[in-house]
Protein backbone atom coordinates (compact mmCIF):
# COMPACT_ATOMS: atom_id res chain seq x y z
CA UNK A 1 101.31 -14.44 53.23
CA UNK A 2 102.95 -16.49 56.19
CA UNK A 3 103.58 -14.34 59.36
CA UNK A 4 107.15 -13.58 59.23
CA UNK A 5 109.51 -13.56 61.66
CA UNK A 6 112.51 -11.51 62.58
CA UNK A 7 114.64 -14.25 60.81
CA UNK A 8 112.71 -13.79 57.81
CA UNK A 9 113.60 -9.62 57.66
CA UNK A 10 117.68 -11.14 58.23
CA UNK A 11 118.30 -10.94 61.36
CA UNK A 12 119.06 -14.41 63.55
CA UNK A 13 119.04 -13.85 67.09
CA UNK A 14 120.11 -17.58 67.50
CA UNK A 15 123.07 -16.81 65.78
CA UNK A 16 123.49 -13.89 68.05
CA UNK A 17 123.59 -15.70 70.95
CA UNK A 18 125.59 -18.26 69.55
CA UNK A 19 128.24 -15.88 69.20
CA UNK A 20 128.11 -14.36 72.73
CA UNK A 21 128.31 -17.78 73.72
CA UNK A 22 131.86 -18.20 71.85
CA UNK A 23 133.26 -14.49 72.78
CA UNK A 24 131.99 -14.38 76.67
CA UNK A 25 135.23 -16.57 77.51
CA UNK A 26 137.84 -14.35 74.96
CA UNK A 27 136.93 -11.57 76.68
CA UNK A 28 137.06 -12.95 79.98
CA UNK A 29 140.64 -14.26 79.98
CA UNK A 30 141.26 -10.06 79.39
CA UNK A 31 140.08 -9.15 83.22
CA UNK A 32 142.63 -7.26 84.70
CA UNK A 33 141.32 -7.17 89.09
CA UNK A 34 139.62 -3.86 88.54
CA UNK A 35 137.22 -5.51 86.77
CA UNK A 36 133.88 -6.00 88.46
CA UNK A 37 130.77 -8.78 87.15
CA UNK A 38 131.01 -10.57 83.80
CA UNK A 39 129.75 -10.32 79.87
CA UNK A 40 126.48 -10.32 79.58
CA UNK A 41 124.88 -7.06 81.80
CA UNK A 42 124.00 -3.98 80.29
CA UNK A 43 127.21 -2.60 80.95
CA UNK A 44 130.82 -3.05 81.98
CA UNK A 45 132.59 -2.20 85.35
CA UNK A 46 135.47 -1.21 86.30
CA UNK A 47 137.30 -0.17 89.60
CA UNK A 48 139.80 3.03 89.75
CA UNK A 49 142.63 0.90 90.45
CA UNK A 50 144.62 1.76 93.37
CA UNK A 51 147.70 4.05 93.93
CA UNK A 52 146.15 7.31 92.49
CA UNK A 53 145.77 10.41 94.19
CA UNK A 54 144.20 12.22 91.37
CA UNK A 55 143.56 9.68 88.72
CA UNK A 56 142.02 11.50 85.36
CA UNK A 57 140.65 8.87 82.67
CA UNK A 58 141.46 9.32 78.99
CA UNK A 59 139.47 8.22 76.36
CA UNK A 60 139.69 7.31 72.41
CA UNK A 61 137.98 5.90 69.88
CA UNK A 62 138.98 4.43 66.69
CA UNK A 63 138.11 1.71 63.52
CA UNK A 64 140.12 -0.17 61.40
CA UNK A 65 139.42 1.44 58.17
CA UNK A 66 139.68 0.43 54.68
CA UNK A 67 141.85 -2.66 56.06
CA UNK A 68 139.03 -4.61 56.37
CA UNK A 69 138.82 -4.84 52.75
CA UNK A 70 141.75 -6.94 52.57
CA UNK A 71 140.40 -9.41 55.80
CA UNK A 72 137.45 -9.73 53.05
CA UNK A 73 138.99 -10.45 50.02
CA UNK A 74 141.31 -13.14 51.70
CA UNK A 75 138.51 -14.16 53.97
CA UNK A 76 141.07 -14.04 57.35
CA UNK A 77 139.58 -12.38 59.79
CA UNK A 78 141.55 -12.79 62.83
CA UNK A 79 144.17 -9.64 63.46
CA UNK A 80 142.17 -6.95 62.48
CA UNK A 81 140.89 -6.97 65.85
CA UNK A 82 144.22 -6.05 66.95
CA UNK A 83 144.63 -3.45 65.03
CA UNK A 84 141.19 -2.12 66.61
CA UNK A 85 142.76 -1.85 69.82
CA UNK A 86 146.33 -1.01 69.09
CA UNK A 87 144.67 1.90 66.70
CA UNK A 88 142.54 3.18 70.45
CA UNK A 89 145.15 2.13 72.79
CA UNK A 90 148.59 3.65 71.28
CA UNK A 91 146.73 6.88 71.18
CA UNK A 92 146.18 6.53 74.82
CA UNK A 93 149.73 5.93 75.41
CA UNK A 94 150.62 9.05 73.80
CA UNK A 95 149.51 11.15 77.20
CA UNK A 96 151.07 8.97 79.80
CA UNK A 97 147.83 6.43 80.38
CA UNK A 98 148.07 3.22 81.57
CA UNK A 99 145.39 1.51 79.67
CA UNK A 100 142.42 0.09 81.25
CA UNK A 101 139.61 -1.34 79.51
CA UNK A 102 138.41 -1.84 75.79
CA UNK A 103 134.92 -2.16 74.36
CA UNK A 104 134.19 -2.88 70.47
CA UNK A 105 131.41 -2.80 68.26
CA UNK A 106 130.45 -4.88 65.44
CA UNK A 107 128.24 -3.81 62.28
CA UNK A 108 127.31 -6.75 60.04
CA UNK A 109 125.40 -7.85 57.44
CA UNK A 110 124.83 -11.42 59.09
CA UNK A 111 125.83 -12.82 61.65
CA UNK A 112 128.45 -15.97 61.84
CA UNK A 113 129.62 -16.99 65.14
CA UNK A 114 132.82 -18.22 63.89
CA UNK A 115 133.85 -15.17 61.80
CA UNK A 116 132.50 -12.97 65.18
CA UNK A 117 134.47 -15.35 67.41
CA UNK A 118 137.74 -14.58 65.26
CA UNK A 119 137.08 -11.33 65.33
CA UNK A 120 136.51 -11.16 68.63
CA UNK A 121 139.48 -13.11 69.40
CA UNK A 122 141.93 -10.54 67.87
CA UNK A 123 140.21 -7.86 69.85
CA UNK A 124 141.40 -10.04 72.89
CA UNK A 125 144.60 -10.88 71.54
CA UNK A 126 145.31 -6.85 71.44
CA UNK A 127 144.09 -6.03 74.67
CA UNK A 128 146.56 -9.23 76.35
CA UNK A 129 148.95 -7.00 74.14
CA UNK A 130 148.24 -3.53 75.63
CA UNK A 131 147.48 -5.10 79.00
CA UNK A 132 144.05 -4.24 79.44
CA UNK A 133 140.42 -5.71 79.80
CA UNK A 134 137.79 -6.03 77.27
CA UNK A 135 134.65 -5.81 79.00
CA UNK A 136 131.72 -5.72 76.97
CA UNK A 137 130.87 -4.71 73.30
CA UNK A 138 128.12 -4.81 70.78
CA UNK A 139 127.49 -6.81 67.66
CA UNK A 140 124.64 -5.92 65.51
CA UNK A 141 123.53 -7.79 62.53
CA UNK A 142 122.52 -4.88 59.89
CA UNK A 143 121.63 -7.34 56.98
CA UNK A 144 120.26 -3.79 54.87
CA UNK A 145 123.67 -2.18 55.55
CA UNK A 146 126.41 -4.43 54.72
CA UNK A 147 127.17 -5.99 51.39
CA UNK A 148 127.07 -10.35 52.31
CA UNK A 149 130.66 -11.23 53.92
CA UNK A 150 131.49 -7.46 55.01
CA UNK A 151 130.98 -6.22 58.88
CA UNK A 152 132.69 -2.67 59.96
CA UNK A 153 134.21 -2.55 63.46
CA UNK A 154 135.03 -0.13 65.93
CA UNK A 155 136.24 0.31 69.37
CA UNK A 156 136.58 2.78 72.64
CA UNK A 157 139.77 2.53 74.81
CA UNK A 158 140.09 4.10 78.42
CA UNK A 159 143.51 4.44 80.39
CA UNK A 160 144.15 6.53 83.11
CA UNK A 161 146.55 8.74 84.59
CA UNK A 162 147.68 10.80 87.74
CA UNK A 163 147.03 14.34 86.71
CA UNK A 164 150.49 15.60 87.21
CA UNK A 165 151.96 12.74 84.87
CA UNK A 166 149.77 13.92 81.97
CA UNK A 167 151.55 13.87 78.59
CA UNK A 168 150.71 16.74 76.28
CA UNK A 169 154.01 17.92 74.60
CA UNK A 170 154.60 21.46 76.96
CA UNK A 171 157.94 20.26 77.76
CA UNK A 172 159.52 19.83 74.58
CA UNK A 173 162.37 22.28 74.09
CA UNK A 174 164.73 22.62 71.31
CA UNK A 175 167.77 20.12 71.83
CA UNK A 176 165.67 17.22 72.53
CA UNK A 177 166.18 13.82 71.38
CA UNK A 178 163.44 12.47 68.84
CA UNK A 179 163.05 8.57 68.96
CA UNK A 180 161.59 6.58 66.26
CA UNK A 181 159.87 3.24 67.25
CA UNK A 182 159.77 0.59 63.89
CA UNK A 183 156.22 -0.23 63.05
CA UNK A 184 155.29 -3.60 61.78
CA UNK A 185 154.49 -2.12 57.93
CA UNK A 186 151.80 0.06 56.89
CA UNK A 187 149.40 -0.62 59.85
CA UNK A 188 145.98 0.88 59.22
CA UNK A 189 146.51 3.81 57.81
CA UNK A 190 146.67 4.48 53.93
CA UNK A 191 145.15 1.94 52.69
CA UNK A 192 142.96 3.54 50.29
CA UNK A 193 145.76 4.55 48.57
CA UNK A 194 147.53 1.13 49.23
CA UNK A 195 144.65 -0.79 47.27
CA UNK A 196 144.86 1.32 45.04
CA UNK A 197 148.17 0.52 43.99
CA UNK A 198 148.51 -2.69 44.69
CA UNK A 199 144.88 -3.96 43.14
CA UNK A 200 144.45 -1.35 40.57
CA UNK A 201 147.57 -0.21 39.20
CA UNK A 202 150.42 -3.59 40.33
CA UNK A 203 146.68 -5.57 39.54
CA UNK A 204 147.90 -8.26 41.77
CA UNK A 205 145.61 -10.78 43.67
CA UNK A 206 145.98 -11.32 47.72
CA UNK A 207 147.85 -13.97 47.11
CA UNK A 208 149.99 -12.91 44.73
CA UNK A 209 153.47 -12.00 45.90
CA UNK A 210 154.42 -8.29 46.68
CA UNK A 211 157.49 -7.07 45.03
CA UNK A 212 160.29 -6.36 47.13
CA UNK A 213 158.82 -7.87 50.05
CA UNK A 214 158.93 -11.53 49.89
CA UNK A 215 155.63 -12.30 51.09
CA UNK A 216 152.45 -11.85 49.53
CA UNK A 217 149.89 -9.27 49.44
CA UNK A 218 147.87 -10.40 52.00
CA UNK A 219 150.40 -11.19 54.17
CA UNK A 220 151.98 -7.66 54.07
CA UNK A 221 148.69 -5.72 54.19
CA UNK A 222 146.79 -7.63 57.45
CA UNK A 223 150.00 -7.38 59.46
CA UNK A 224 148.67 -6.65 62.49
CA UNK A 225 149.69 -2.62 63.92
CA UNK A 226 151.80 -3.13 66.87
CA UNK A 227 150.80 -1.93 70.09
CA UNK A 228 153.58 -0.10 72.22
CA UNK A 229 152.23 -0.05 75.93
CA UNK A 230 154.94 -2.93 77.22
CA UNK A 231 157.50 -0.29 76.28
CA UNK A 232 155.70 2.62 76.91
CA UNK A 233 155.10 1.08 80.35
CA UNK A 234 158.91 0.59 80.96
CA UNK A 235 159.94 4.07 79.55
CA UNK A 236 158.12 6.04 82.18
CA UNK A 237 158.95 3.77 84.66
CA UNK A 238 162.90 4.69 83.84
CA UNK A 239 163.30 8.44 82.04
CA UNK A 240 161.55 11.59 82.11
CA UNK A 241 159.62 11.88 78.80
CA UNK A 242 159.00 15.33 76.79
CA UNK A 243 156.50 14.27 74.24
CA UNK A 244 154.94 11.07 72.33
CA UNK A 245 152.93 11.05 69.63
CA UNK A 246 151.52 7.96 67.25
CA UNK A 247 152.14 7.85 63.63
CA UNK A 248 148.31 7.20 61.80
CA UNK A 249 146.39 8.95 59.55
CA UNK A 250 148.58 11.70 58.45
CA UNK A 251 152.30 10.39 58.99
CA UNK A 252 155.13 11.52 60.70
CA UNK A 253 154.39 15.12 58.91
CA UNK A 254 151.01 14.87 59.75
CA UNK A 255 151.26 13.41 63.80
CA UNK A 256 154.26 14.63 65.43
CA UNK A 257 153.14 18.36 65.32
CA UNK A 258 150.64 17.77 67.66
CA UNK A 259 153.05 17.51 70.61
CA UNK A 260 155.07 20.27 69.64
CA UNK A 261 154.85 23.84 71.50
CA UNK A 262 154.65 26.78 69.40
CA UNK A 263 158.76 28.01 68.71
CA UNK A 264 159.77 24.09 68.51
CA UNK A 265 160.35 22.07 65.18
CA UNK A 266 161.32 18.04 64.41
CA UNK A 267 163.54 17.76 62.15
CA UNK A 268 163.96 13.97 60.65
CA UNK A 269 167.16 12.54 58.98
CA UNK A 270 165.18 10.66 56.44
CA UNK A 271 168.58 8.06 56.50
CA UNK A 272 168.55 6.95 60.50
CA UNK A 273 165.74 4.29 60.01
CA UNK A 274 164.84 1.61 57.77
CA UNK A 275 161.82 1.52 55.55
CA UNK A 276 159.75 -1.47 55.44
CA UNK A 277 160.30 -2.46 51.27
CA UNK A 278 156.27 -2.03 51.22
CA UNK A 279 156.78 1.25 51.29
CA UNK A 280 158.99 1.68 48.31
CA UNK A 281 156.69 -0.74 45.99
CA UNK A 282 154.03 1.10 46.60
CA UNK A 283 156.12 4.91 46.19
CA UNK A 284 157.63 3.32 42.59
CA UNK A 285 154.35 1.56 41.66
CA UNK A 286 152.05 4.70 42.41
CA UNK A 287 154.73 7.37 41.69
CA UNK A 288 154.41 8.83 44.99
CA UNK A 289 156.06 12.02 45.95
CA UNK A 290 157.87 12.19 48.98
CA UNK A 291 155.32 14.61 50.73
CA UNK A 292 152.34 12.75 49.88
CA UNK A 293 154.10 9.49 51.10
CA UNK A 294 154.88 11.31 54.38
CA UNK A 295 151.97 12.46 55.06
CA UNK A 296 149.71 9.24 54.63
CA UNK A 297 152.12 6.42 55.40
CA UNK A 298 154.66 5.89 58.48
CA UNK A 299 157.39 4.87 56.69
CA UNK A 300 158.30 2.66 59.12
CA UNK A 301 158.34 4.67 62.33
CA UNK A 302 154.70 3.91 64.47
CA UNK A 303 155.57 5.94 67.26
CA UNK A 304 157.65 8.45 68.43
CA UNK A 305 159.32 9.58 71.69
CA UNK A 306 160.68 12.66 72.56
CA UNK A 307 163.29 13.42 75.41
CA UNK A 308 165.96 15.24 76.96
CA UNK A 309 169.79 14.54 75.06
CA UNK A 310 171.24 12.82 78.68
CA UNK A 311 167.94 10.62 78.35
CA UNK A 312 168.14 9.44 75.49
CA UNK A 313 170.71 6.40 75.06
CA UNK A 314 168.77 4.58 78.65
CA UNK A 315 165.18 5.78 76.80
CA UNK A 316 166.51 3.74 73.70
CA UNK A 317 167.84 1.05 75.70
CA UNK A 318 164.34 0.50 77.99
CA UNK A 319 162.66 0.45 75.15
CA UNK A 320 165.07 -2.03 73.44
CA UNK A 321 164.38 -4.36 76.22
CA UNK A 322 160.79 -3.97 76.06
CA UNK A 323 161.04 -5.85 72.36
CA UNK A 324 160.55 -2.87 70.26
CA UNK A 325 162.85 -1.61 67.14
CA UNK A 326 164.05 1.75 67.87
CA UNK A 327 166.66 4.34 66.81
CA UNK A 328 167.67 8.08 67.13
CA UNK A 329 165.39 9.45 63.91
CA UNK A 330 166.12 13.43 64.36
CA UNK A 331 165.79 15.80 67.20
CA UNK A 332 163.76 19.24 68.23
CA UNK A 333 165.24 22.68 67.02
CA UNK A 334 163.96 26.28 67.51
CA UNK A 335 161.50 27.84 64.65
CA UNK A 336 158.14 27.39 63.17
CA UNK A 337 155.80 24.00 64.84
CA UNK A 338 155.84 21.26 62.35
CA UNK A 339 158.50 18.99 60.66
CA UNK A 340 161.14 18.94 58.22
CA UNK A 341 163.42 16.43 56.44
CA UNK A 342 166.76 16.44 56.28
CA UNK A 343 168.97 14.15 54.42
């Protein structure tokens, strides 16, 4: 037998470096001032920037989910990188943070610098977005864990805040103003459920064209999530804020309870905003109920703002000028924590 090399077991580290080679400049045109060195070191740095008198840093960390099937089967694989960060940095948002830096991994069968590159270019792309760096990541070619063609990615977001600016939902009362931000379609969240429907039971192809939508399959399901820290950025600059949250993985029912104080409920009229028509293909295709659809898709609202009634109509127009979608989508009222529909 011929010695073999680590080539021979799947793993190229020429290709490796290939691709550092193509992503050391993407992530570079990210460096926000704080940012210390280059790609390439062990590890990233980053200086507290300055202004803070008792900066805390906040932390989260996120994938993109069953998405990526749909970046495989229509082999485009440059936005779900911005989901990646929007899916870190709108949870950041949600406390107050500013956002600061981004790292992401890569799992992968094998390793091609161009598909890495694109990747890697959407993770830039979002953190241009969200206005912060990304300073270092990993990419590791896994050739016994990944089917041929399939990576997995995920990613670690860090913002900070000054202590006494901290978000966490204590100063909702009953008579606020809830605001619902549009999201760009179904994000990442659901779509286990959204193949399902769409592959199994519509048994359309990615190219095919989505009912109701006017664009096909693949173009409504990689839409990229949009990332709200421009208007975030802008609304705390201009109104006092009770309480954010971001609509993922559990929906408006499933999100916007987690900024509530005990003794304070949302209620949502289910008429104030408009639905993305993705969401009602898949509803009549799948014969969703109205709870389940609640509490796995955001039905068109990706993030919601909370604030006192004399805030709310300069909140709405901040965020307006900011470039986001948003509208008056219900308001807080006095009884058990969670959320209710009205008509």
């Amino acid at each position: 037998m011929k010695p073999l090399t680590y080539r021979d077991a799947g793993v190229d580290i020429e290709a490796g470096e290939e691709a550092v080679r193509r992503i050391a400049p993407l992530a570079k045109a990210t460096f926000r001032p704080e940012v210390l060195g280059g790609i390439g070191a062990f590890a990233g740095f980053v200086r507290v920037p300055s202004g803070y008198h008792e900066p805390v840093l906040v932390s989260s960390t996120d994938g993109v989910g069953s998405k990526l099937k749909v970046a495989f089967l229509t082999d485009r694989h440059d936005t779900v990188g911005i989901d990646l960060v929007a899916m870190g940095v709108n949870d950041l948002l949600v406390h107050g943070a500013e956002p600061l830096y981004f790292l992401d991994y890569i799992g992968i069968g094998k390793i091609d610098p161009a598909r890495v590159e694109a990747l890697v270019r959407g993770v830039a792309d979002g953190c241009r977005r969200a206005g912060c760096s990304l300073i270092g990541g990993e990419t590791a070619e896994l050739p016994d864990l990944y089917a041929p063609g399939e990576y997995d990615l995920a990613g670690f977001a860090v913002g900070i805040v000054e202590r006494e600016r901290i978000l966490d939902g204590a100063a909702v009362k009953p008579g606020d103003v809830v605001l619902g931000l549009a999201s760009s379609g179904l994000h990442s969240n659901g779509y286990s459920l959204a193949r399902r429907i769409v592959f199994d039971v519509l048994r359309l192809g990615v190219d095919s064209p989505l009912p109701g939508t006017g664009r096909s399959v693949g173009e409504v399901l990689l839409e990229p999530t949009r990332i709200y820290a421009s208007a975030v950025r802008a609304l705390l600059g201009a109104v006092p804020v009770s309480a954010m949250a971001n609509v993922t993985g559990g929906g408006l029912s499933g999100n916007v309870p987690r900024v509530l104080p005990e003794g304070c409920r949302v209620v949502l009229r289910r008429s104030a905003w408009r639905e993305p028509a993705v969401f009602a293909t898949l509803r009549e295709a799948g014969r969703v109920s109205e709870p389940e659809m609640l509490r796995t898709f955001n039905l068109g609202v990706g993030y919601v703002v909370i604030v006192r009634p004399g805030d709310a109509d300069r909140a709405r127009q901040v965020i307006t000028s900011a470039g986001e979608t948003v509208t008056v989508i219900g308001e807080v009222v006095a009884g058990q924590r969670g959320v209710e529909l009205a008509g």
